[in-house]
Each structure stands twice: as structure tokens, then as C-alpha cells.
Protein backbone atom coordinates (compact mmCIF):
# COMPACT_ATOMS: atom_id res chain seq x y z
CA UNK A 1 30.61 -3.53 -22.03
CA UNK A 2 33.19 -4.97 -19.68
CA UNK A 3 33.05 -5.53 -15.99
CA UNK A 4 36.12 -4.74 -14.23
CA UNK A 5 37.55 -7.87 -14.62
CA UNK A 6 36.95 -8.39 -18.06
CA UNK A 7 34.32 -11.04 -18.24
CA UNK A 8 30.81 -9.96 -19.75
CA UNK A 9 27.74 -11.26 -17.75
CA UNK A 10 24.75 -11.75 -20.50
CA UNK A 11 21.49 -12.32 -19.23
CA UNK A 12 18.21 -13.22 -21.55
CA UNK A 13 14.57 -11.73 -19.62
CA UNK A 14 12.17 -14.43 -21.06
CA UNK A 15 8.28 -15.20 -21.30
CA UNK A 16 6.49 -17.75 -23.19
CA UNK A 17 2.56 -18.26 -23.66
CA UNK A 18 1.34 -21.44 -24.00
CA UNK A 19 -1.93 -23.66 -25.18
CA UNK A 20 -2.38 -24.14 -21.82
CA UNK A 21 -0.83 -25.01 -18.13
CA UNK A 22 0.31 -28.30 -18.72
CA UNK A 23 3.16 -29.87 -20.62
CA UNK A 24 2.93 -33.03 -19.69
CA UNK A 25 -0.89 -32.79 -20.88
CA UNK A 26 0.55 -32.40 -24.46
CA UNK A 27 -0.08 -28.32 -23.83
CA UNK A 28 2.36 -26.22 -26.23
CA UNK A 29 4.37 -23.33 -26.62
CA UNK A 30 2.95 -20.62 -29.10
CA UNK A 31 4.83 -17.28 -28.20
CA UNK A 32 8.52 -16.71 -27.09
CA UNK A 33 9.84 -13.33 -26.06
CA UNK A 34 13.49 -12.84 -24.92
CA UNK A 35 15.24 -9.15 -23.87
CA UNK A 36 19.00 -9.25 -23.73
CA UNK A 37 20.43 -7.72 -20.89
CA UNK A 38 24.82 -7.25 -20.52
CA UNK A 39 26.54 -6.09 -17.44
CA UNK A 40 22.68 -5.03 -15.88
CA UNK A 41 21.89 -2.94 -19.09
CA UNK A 42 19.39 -3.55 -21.62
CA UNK A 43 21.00 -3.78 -24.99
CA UNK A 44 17.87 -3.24 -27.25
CA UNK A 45 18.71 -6.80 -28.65
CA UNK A 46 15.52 -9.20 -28.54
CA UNK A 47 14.54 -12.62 -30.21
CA UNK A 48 10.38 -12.83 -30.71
CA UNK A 49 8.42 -15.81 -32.23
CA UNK A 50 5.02 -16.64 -32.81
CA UNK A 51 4.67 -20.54 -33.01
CA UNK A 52 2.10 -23.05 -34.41
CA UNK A 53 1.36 -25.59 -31.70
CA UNK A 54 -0.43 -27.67 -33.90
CA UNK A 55 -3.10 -28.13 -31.77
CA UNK A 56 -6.00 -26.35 -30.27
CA UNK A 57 -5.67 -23.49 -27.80
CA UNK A 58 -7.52 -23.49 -24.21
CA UNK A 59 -10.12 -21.30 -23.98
CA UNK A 60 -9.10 -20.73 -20.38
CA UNK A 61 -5.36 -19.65 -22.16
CA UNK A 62 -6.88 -17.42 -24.60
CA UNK A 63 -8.40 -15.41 -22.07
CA UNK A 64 -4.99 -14.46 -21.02
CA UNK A 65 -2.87 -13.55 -23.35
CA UNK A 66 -5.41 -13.21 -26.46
CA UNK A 67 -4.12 -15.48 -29.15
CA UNK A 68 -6.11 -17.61 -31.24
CA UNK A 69 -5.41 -20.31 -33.50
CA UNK A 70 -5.93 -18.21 -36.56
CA UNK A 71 -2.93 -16.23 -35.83
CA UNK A 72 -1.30 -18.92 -35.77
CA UNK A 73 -2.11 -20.98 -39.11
CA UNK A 74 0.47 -19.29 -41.05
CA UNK A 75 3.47 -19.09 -38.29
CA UNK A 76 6.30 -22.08 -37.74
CA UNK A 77 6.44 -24.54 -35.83
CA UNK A 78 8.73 -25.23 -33.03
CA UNK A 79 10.94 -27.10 -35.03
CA UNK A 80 11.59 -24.47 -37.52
CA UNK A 81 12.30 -22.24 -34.90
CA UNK A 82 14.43 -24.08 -32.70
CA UNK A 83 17.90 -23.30 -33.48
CA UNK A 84 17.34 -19.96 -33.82
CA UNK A 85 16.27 -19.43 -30.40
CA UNK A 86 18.67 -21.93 -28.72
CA UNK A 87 21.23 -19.84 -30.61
CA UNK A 88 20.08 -16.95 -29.18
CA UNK A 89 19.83 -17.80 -25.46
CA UNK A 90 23.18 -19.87 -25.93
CA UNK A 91 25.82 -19.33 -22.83
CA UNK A 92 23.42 -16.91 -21.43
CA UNK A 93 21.60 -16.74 -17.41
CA UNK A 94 18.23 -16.85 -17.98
CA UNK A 95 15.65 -14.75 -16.03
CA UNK A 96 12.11 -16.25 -15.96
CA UNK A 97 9.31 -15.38 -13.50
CA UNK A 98 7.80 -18.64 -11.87
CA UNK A 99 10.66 -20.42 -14.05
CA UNK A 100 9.51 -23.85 -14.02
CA UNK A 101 6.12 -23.32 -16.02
CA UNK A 102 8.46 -21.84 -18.91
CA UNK A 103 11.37 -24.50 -18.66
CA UNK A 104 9.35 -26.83 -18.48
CA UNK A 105 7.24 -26.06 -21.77
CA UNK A 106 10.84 -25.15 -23.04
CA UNK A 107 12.30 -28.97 -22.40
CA UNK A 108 8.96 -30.78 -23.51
CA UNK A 109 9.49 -29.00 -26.95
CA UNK A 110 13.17 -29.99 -27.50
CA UNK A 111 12.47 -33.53 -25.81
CA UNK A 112 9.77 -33.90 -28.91
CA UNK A 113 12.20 -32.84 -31.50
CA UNK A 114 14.72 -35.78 -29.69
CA UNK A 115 16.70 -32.45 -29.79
CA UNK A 116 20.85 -32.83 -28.43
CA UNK A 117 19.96 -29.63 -25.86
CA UNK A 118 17.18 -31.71 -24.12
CA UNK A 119 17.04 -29.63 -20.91
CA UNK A 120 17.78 -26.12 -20.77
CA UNK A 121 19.12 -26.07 -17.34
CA UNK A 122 22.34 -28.23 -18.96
CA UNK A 123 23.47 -25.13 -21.04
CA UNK A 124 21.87 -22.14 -19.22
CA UNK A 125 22.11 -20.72 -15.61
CA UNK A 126 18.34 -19.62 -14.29
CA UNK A 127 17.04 -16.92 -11.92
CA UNK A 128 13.66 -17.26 -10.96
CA UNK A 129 12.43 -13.73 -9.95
CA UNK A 130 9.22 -15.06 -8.38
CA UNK A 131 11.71 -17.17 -5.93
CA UNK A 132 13.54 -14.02 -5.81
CA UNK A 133 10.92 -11.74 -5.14
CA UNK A 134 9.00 -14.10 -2.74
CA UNK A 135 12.62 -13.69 -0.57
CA UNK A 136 12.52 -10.27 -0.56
CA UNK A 137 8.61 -9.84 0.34
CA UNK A 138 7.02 -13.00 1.97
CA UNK A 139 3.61 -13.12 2.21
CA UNK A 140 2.59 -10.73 -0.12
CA UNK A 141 1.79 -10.74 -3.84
CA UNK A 142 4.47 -11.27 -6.08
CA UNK A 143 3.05 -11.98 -9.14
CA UNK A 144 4.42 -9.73 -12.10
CA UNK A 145 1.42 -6.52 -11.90
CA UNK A 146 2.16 -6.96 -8.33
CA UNK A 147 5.71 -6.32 -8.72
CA UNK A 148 5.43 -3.59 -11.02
CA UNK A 149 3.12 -1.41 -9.12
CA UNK A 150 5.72 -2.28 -6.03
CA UNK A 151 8.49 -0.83 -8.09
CA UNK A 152 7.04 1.32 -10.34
CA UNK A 153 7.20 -0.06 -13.76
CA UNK A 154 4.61 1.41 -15.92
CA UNK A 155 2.26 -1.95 -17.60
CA UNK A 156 -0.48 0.44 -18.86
CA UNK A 157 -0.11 -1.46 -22.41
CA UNK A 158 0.03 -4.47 -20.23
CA UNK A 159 -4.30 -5.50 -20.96
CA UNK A 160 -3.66 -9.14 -22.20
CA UNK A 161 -0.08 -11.08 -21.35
CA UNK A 162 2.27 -11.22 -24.05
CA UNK A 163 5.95 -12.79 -24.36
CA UNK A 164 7.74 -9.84 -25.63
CA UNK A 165 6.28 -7.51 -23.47
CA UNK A 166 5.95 -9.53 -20.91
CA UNK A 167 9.96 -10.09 -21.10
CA UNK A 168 10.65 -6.41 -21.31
CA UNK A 169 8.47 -5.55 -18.39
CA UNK A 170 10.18 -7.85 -16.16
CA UNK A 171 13.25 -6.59 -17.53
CA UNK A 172 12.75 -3.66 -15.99
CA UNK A 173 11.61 -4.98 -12.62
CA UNK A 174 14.57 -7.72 -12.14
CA UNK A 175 17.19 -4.68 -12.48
CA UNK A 176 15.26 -2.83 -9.97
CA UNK A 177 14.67 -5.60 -7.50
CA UNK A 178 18.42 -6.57 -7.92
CA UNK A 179 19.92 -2.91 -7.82
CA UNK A 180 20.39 -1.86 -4.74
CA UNK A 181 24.14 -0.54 -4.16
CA UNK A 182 26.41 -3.03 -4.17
CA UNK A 183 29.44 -0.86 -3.72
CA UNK A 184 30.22 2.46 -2.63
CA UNK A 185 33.74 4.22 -3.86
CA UNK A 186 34.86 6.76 -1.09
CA UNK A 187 38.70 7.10 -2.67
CA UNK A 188 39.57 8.94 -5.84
CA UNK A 189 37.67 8.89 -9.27
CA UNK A 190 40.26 6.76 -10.35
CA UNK A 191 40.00 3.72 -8.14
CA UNK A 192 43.48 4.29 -7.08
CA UNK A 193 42.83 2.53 -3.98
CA UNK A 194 42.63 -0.95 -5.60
CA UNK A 195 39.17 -1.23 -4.74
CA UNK A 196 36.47 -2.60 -7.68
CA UNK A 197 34.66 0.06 -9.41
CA UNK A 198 30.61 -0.19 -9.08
CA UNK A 199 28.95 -1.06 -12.19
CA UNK A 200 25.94 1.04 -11.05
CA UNK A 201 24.65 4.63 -11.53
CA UNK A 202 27.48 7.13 -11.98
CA UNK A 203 28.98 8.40 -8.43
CA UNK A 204 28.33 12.56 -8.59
CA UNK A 205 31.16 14.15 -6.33
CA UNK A 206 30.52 18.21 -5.21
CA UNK A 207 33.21 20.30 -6.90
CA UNK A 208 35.71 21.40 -4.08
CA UNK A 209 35.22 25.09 -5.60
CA UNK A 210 31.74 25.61 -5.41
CA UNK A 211 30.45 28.70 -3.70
CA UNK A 212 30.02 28.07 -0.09
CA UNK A 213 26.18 26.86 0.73
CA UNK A 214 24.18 29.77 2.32
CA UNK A 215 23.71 29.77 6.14
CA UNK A 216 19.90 30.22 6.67
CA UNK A 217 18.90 31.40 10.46
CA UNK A 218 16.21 29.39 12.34
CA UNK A 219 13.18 31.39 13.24
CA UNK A 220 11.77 31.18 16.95
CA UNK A 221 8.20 29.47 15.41
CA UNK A 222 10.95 26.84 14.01
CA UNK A 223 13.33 26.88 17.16
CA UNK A 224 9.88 26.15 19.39
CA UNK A 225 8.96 23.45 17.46
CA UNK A 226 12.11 21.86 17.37
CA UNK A 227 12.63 21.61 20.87
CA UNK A 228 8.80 20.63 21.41
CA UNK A 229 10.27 17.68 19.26
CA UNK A 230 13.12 16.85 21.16
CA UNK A 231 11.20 16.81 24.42
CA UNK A 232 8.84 13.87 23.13
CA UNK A 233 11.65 12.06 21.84
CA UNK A 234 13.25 12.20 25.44
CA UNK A 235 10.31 11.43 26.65
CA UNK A 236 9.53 8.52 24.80
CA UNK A 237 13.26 7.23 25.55
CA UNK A 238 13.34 7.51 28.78
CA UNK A 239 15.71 10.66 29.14
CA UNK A 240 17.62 9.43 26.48
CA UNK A 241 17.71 11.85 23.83
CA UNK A 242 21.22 12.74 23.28
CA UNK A 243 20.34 15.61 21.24
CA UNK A 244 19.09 17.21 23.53
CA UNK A 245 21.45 16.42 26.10
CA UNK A 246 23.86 18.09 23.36
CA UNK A 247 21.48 21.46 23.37
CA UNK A 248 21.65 22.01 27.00
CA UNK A 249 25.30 21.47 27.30
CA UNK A 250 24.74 17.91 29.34
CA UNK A 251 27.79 15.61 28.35
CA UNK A 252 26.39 13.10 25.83
């Protein structure tokens, strides 16, 4: 699909699981999961590997994400895989959470193969949603369960970490965390006005025929109440409640 001015903005959700935490310690990737995103909608188009490091696994890492080195005997190995993948994230903006663990596993791997895309960052844009989401709520947890109960993104299948999934849960939280309105049409359907038209959720209008909206009276339990309420808001301003200054006829 097209934004309005004809250019299409691809993004690539990805997660990788590792040997262990360190690169430069010779660690290695062993799962890549990538979700393909266009103009803030998931396309259903993904790229999934399962790689032999060629080494052993941490025990620490296994905990996490639950794959052992038997699953891996039979699978390639980074080299095999590597065009396929760089051909798949080609041109795109890449959304990683706490990027630099997963660019940085990324780069070792090409750097080994003496590859010609030795750093990711020299062919791909990257938006780190743990930078992002530690902007929009400092000094509280941000790590991806975090995030999902804070936006409500079901992980219930979510018991050990995994690339693919991992990549299509955070998916769904970047385009949550991101979508807050970002423009608001107030002219014709059209756009007649010149004005961009939103990329977001549909804009519902009320049909200018509709049947006129019933006029319900207030009771006087409701009508007490209210009035209880503006006299504690006046209160608590100071004799400011211009509500109430309305309801007694007082100029405003």
C-alpha cells in the first residue's frame, strides 16, 4: 500500500537468540525471526531460521529461550543462510528491542564470513523500541513482558523466548506504542482541503440524516448530586467553578 505521497515505508520487527550474551566472546547466533511490516500494517510476510553455531550453547542461554544443540545438528550455518536473510531485510528500517545485543551478533556474523555488508547499520535504518519505550516511560520496566502487559498484547504462548514470536509480539507492541493520532481530518471525506490523509484507523463520520438522539430528563436524585459536585469543585478552586457560575446565571 501507498502513503499519500507515493513512497512505501517497509519496516522488518526482528529477534535473534543467541549461544550466549557476548559476541565478542565468540557467542553465536542460532535463531532469526523477522515480521514485515508496510505503511504500519503487518503484511503476514516473515523470514525464520534456525542456525548451527557450531559451538556449544550456554546453559545460562538455554534457560531462556529453550534450544539445545541437538536441534541444531541438522540446521545451516550462518553462511548458508546469509544472503537469504540480508535479502530479506534489504532497504528496510529495522525494529529491534535493546538493538545493539542483536546488531551486534548480526555484524560479528557477516564480519566472520569477510562478508561486503559488514555492518548492518550501512544498509538499514534502526529503531530501538527499548530506547523508545524508555522515552515514553522512564523509570519503569520496559523490558518486552513489561511492555505487553502495559499495552495489552496477549504473550500467553510467550513461556520460553523465541525469534519468531518474539518478532511478532513486538510487532504488535511497536504499532501500539507508535500509534497515537498523528492527524485528524475535520474537512470533507475527500481531502479536498489539501490537507494529508491519516494513514491510521478509518475516520467514522455520523450520517447528517440520522434520527435525532433522544432527550432524556434529569431526575432530582441526579440534579442533587450534580450540584453537590459542582459545589466541591468550587470549593476546591477557590470560587472558581465556572459551571456553576453558568447554573446560577453569574457571568462566566
Amino acid at each position: 500500500m501507498n502513503t499519500p505521497d507515493n513512497t512505501v515505508t517497509r519496516q522488518i520487527v526482528l529477534d535473534t537468540e543467541t549461544t550466549g550474551l557476548e559476541s565478542s566472546q565468540g557467542h553465536r547466533i542460532i535463531e532469526i525471526g523477522c515480521v514485515e511490516v508496510i505503511n504500519r500494517k503487518l503484511t503476514g510476510k516473515h523470514y525464520h531460521q534456525y542456525i548451527n553455531p557450531e559451538r556449544e550453547i550456554d546453559a545460562g542461554a538455554m534457560a531462556v529461550h529453550g534450544i539445545t544443540p541437538e536441534m541444531l545438528a541438522d540446521k545451516p550455518v550462518f553462511s548458508q543462510i546469509r544472503d537469504d536473510f540480508m535479502a530479506f531485510i534489504a532497504g528496510a528500517e529495522l525494529v529491534i528491542h535493546n538493538a545493539p545485543f542483536d546488531i551486534g551478533f548480526i555484524d560479528a556474523e557477516l564480519r566472520r564470513l569477510d562478508s561486503r555488508h559488514n555492518t548492518v547499520a550501512l544498509n538499514n535504518s534502526i529503531v530501538d523500541t527499548l530506547l523508545l519505550a524508555r522515552g515514553k516511560h522512564p523509570g519503569q520496566k520496559n523490558n518486552l513482558d513489561a511492555l505487553c502487559k502495559r499495552y495489552g498484547v496477549d504473550n500467553s504462548q510467550r513461556e520460553l523466548h523465541g525469534a519468531l514470536l518474539d518478532a511478532e509480539i513486538l510487532a504488535d507492541v511497536y504499532l501500539l506504542m507508535t500509534g497515537g493520532q498523528t492527524a485528524l481530518m475535520l474537512g470533507g471525506g475527500d481531502g479536498g482541503d489539501g490537507g494529508d490523509e491519516t494513514s491510521g484507523a478509518e475516520i467514522k463520520r455520523i450520517d447528517s440524516n440520522r434520527k435525532p438522539l433522544p432527550i432524556l430528563p434529569v431526575s432530582e436524585d441526579e440534579l442533587v448530586l450534580h450540584n453537590a459536585k459542582l459545589e466541591s469543585i468550587n470549593k476546591a478552586s477557590g470560587g472558581q467553578c465556572l459551571w456553576l457560575s453558568d447554573a446560577e446565571g453569574k457571568p462566566s
